[in-house]
Every structure is written in structure tokens, then in C-alpha cells.
C-alpha atoms as a PDB file:
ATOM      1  CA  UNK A   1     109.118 163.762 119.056  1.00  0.00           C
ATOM      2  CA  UNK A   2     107.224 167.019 119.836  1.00  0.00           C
ATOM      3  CA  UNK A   3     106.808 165.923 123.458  1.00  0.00           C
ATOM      4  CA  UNK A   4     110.361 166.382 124.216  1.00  0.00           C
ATOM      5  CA  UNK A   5     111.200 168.550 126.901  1.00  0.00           C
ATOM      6  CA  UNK A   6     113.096 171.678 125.618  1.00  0.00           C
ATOM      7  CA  UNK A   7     114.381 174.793 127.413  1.00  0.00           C
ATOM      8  CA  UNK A   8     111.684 177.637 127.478  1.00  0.00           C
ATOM      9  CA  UNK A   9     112.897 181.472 128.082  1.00  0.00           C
ATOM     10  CA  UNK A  10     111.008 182.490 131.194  1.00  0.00           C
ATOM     11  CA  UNK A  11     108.060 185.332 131.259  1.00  0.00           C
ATOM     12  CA  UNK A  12     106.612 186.619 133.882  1.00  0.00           C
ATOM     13  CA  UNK A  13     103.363 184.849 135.561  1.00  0.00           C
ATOM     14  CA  UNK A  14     100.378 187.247 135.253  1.00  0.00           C
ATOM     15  CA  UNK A  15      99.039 188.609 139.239  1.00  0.00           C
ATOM     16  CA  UNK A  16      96.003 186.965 140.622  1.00  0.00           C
ATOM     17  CA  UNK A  17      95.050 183.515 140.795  1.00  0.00           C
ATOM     18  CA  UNK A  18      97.041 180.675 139.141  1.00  0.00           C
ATOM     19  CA  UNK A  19      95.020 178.457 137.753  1.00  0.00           C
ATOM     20  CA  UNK A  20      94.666 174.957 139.326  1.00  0.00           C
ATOM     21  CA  UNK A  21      96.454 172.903 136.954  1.00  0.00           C
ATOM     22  CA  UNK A  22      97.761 169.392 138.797  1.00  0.00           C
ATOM     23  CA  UNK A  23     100.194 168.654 135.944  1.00  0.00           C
ATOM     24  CA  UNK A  24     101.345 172.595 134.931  1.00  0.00           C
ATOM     25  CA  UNK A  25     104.168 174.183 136.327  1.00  0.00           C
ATOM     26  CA  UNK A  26     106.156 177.348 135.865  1.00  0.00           C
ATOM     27  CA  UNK A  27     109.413 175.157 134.725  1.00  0.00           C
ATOM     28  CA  UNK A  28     110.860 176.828 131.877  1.00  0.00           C
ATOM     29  CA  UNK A  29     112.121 173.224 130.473  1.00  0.00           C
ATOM     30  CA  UNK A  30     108.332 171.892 129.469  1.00  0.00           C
ATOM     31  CA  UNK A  31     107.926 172.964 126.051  1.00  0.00           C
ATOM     32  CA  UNK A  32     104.015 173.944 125.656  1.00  0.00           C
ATOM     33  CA  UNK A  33     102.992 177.588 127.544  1.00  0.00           C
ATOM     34  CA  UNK A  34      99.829 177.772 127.713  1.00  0.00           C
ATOM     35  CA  UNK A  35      99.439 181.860 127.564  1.00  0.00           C
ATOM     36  CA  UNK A  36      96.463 184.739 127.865  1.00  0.00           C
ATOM     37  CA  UNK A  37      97.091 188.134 126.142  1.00  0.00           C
ATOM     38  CA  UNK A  38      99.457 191.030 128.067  1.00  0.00           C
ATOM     39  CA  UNK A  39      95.892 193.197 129.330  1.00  0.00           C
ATOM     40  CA  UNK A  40      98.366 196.212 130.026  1.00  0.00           C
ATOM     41  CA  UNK A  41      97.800 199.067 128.294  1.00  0.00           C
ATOM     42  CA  UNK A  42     100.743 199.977 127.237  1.00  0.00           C
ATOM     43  CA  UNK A  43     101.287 196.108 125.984  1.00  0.00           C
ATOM     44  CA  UNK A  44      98.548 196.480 124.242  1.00  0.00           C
ATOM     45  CA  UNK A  45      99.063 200.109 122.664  1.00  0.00           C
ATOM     46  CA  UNK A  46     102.833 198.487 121.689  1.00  0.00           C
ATOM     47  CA  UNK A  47     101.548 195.802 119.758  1.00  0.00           C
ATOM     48  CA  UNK A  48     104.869 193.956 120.874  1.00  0.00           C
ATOM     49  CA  UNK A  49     103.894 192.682 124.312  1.00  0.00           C
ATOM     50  CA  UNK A  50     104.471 188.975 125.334  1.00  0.00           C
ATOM     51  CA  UNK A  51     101.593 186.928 126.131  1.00  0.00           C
ATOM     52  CA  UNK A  52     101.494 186.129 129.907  1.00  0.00           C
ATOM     53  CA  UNK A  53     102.440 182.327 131.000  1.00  0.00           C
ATOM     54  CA  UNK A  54      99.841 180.809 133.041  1.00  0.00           C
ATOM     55  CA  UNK A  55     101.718 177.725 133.131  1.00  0.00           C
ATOM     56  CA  UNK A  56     103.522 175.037 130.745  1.00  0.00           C
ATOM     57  CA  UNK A  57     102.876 171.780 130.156  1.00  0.00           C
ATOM     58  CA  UNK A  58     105.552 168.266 128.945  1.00  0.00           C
ATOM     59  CA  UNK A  59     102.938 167.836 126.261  1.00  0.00           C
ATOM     60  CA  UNK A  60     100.253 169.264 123.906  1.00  0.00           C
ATOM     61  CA  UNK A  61      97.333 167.319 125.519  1.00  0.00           C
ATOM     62  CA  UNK A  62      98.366 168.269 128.945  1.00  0.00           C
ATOM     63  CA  UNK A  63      98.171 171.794 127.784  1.00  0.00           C
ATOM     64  CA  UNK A  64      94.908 171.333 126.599  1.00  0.00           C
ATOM     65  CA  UNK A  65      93.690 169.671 129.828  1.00  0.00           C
ATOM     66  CA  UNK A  66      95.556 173.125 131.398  1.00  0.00           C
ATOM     67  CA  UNK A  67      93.566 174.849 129.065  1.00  0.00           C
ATOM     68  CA  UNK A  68      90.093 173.701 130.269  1.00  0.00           C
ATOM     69  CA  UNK A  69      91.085 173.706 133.515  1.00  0.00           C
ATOM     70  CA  UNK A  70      91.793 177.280 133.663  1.00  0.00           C
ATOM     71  CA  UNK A  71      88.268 177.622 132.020  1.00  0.00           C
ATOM     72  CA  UNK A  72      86.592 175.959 135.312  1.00  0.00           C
ATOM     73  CA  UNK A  73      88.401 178.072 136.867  1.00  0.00           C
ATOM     74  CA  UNK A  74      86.834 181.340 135.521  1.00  0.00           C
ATOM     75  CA  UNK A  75      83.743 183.371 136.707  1.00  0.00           C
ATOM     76  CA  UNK A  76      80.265 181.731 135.206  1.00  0.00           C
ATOM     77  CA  UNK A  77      79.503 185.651 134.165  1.00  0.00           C
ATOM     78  CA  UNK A  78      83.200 186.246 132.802  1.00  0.00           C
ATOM     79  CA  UNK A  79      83.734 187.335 129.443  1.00  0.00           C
ATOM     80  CA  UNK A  80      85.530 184.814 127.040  1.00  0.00           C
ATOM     81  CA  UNK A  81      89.075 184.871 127.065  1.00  0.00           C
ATOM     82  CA  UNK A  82      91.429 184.435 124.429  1.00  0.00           C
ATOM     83  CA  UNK A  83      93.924 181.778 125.753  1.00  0.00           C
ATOM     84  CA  UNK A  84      96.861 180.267 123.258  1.00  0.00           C
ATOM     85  CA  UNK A  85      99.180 177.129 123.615  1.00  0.00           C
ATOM     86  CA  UNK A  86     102.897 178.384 122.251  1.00  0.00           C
ATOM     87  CA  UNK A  87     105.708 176.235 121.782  1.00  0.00           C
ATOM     88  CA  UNK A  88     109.456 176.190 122.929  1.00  0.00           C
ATOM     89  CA  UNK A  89     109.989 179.114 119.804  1.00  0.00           C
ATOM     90  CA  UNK A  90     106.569 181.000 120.697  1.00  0.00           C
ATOM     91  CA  UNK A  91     105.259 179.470 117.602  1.00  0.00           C
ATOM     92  CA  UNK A  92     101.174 179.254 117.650  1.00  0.00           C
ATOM     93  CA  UNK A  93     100.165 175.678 117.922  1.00  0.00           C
ATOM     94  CA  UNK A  94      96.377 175.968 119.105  1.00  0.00           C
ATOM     95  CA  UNK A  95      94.318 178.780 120.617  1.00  0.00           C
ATOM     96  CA  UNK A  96      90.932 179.165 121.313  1.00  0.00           C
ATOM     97  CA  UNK A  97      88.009 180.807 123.656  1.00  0.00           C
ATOM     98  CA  UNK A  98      87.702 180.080 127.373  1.00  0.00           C
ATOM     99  CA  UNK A  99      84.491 180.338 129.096  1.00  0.00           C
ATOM    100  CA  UNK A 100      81.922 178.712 131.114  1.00  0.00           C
ATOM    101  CA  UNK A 101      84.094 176.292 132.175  1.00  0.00           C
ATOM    102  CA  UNK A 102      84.793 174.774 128.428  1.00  0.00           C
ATOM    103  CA  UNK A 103      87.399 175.730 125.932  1.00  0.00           C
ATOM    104  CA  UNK A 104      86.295 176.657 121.956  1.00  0.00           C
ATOM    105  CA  UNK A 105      89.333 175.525 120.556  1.00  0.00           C
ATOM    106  CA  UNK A 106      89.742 177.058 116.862  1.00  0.00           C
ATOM    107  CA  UNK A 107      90.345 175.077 113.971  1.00  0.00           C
ATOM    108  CA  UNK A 108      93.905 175.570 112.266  1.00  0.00           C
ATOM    109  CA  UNK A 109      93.549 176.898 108.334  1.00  0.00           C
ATOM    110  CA  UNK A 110      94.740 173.982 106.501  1.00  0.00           C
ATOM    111  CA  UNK A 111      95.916 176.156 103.142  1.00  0.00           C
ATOM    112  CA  UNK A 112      97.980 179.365 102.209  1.00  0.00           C
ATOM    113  CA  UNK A 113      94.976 180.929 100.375  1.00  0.00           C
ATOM    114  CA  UNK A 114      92.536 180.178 103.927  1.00  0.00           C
ATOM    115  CA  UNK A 115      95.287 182.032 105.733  1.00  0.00           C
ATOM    116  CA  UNK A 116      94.867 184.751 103.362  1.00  0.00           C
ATOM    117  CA  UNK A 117      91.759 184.922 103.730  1.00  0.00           C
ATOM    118  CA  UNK A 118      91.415 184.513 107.494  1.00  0.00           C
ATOM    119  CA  UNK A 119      93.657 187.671 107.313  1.00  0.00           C
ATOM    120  CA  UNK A 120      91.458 189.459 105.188  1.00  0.00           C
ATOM    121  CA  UNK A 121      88.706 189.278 107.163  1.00  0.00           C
ATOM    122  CA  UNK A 122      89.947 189.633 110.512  1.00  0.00           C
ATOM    123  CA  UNK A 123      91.481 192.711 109.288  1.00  0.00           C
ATOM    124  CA  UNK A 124      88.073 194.109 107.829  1.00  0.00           C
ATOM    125  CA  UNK A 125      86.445 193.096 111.380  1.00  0.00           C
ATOM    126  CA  UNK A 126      88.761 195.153 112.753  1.00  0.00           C
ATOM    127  CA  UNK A 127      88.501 197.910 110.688  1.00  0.00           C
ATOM    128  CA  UNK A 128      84.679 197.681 110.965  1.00  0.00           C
ATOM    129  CA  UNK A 129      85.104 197.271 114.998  1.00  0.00           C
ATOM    130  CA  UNK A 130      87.566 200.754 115.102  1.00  0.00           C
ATOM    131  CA  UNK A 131      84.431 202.337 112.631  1.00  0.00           C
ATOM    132  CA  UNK A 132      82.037 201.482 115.802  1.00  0.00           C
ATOM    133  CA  UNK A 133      84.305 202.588 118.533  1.00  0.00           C
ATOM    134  CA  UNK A 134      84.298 206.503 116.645  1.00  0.00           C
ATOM    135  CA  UNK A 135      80.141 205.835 116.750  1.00  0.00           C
ATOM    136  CA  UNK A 136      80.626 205.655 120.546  1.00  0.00           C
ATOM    137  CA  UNK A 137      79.570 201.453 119.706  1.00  0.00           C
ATOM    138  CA  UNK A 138      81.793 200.431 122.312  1.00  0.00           C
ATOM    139  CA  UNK A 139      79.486 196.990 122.564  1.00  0.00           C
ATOM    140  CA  UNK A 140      79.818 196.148 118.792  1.00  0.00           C
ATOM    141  CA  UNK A 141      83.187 197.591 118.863  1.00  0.00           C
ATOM    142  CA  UNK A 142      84.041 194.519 121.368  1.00  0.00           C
ATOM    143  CA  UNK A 143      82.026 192.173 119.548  1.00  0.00           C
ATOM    144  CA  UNK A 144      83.974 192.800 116.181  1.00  0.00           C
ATOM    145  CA  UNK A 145      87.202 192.224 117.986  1.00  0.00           C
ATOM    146  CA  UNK A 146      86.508 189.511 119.686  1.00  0.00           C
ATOM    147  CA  UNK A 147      85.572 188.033 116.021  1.00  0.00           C
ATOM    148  CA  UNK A 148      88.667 189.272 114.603  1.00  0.00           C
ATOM    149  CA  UNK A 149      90.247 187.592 117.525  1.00  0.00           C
ATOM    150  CA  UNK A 150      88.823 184.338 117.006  1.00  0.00           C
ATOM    151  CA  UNK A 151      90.025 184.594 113.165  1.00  0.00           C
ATOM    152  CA  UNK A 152      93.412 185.339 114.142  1.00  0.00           C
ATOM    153  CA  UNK A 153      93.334 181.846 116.358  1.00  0.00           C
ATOM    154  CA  UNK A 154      93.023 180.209 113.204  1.00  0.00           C
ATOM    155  CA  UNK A 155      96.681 181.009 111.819  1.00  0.00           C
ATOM    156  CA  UNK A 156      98.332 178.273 113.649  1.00  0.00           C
ATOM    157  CA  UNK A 157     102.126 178.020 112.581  1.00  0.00           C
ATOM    158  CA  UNK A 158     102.438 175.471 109.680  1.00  0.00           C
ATOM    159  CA  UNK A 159     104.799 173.331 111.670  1.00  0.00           C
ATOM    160  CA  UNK A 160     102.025 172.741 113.771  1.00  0.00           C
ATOM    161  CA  UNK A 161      98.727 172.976 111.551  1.00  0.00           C
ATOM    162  CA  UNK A 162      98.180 169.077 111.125  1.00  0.00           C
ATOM    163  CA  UNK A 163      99.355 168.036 114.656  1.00  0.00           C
ATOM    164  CA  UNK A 164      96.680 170.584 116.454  1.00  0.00           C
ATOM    165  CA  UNK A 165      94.481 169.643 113.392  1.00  0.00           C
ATOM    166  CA  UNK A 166      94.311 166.000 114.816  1.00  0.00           C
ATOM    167  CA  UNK A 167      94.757 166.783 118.456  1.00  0.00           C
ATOM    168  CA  UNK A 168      91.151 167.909 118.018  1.00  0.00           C
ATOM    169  CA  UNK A 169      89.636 165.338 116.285  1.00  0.00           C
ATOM    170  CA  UNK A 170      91.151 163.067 119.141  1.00  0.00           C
ATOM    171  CA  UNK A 171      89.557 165.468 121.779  1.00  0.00           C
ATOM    172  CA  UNK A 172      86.518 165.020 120.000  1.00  0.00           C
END
């Protein structure tokens, strides 16, 4: 049922490299995008920017396997990067950290009151990393971001918490 191809609206495709993904394209019918934040500045300052498209995929696993291709695809001494799987509606079905060649997929919450408090403290991390950034803690400041980050990959949209839920027990 979820596999069903469904129109897409287009983005744009980030510059640089695509990723080498045999089964990923850029057509807008495929229903999974798999997706890196806007790095812009002014995307970022907005707080409204798109995620960029890196390609999309017919189905969730073949996102995933787009996912951790992009990963071997990446720098051995690159930072981790925050990469997302949307659907058709650019609701959040599974997002996790890409680096050295693997993908840290986080788990979905599985209640209301774990998304509350995934909120909670990814907005105290954040609070705590903007704190370090006016110390001139631009290191910790990153650090406490990226944690925030990896929080915020938690809230998958309930439509899609127990599907990503067992897509990763089957990857694993």
C-alpha cells in the first residue's frame, strides 16, 4: 500500500555530486525523497527552507539502501550529516546520521508523552548549544546541535512511526 507510486512536487537537486544510487532517480512520481538539510544561509536563518532532494526512491527500503549509499559516498573525515526519508506529503518517515560509509538511523518515539519529551530536550540542547556559541564554544556549540538534531530525528510522523519502527528491526 505505501509502496505505491504517487506524484511528488519537484525541488531542486542540491550542486555537487549526486550520489551513486542504481535504483534513485529524480522522478517526481516515486514517493520516498530521500533529503539533506537546505545549508544556505539564508534557508537556514528562515527556518522555512525545503530540504534538498538527493534523489527518490518506489519504496522505503530502496530509500534506505539510497541512504547508505550516499554514506559510502561521503569523505572518511566528513562530518555526519543529517539525511531524512520524506514521503509524497513531506511527512518524516525515518532520518538519521550519515557517516563513514554507514547510516545511524534514529529510532521513531513510539508515544505522545516521548515526543514531548524528545521536544523538551532538544529544545534545552539547543538553548544550551546558543549559551556556548555567546562563550565563543563554537565546538560544543556544534556538538549540542548536532544532539538536538539527532532528537529531532526521532519525531517521525505518526502515520509512519510503526512502519519505520519495523523497517529497522528488518534492517537489523
Amino acid at each position: 500500500m505505501f509502496d505505491l507510486p504517487l506524484p511528488i512536487h519537484p525541488t531542486p537537486r542540491p550542486s555537487g555530486p549526486a550520489p551513486h544510487s542504481p535504483n534513485g532517480s529524480a522522478d517526481p512520481s516515486r514517493p520516498f525523497a530521500l533529503t539533506v538539510s537546505n545549508p544556505l544561509p539564508a534557508a537556514q536563518m528562515s527556518g522555512r527552507a525545503a530540504p534538498m532532494v538527493l534523489a527518490r526512491f518506489k519504496t522505503l527500503a530502496e530509500a534506505m539502501q539510497g541512504a547508505t549509499d550516499h554514506a559510502e559516498d561521503m569523505a572518511p573525515d566528513a562530518s555526519p550529516q543529517m539525511i531524512a526519508i520524506l514521503d509524497r506529503d513531506a511527512r518524516l518517515v525515518l532520518a538519521g546520521a550519515a557517516s563513514e560509509s554507514a547510516v545511524a538511523w534514529c529510532h521513531p518515539v513510539t508515544s505522545a508523552a516521548e515526543a514531548r519529551s524528545v521536544v523538551h530536550e532538544a529544545s534545552q540542547l539547543r538553548a544550551q548549544a546558543g549559551r556556548a556559541a555567546d562563550w565563543r564554544e563554537a565546538d560544543l556549540a556544534e556538538r549540542l546541535r548536532q544532539r538536538a538534531d539527532l532528537l529531532d530525528a526521532r519525531l517521525v510522523d505518526p502515520l509512519w512511526c510503526g512502519f519505520a519502527a519495523r523497517a529497522l528491526q528488518l534492517a537489523a
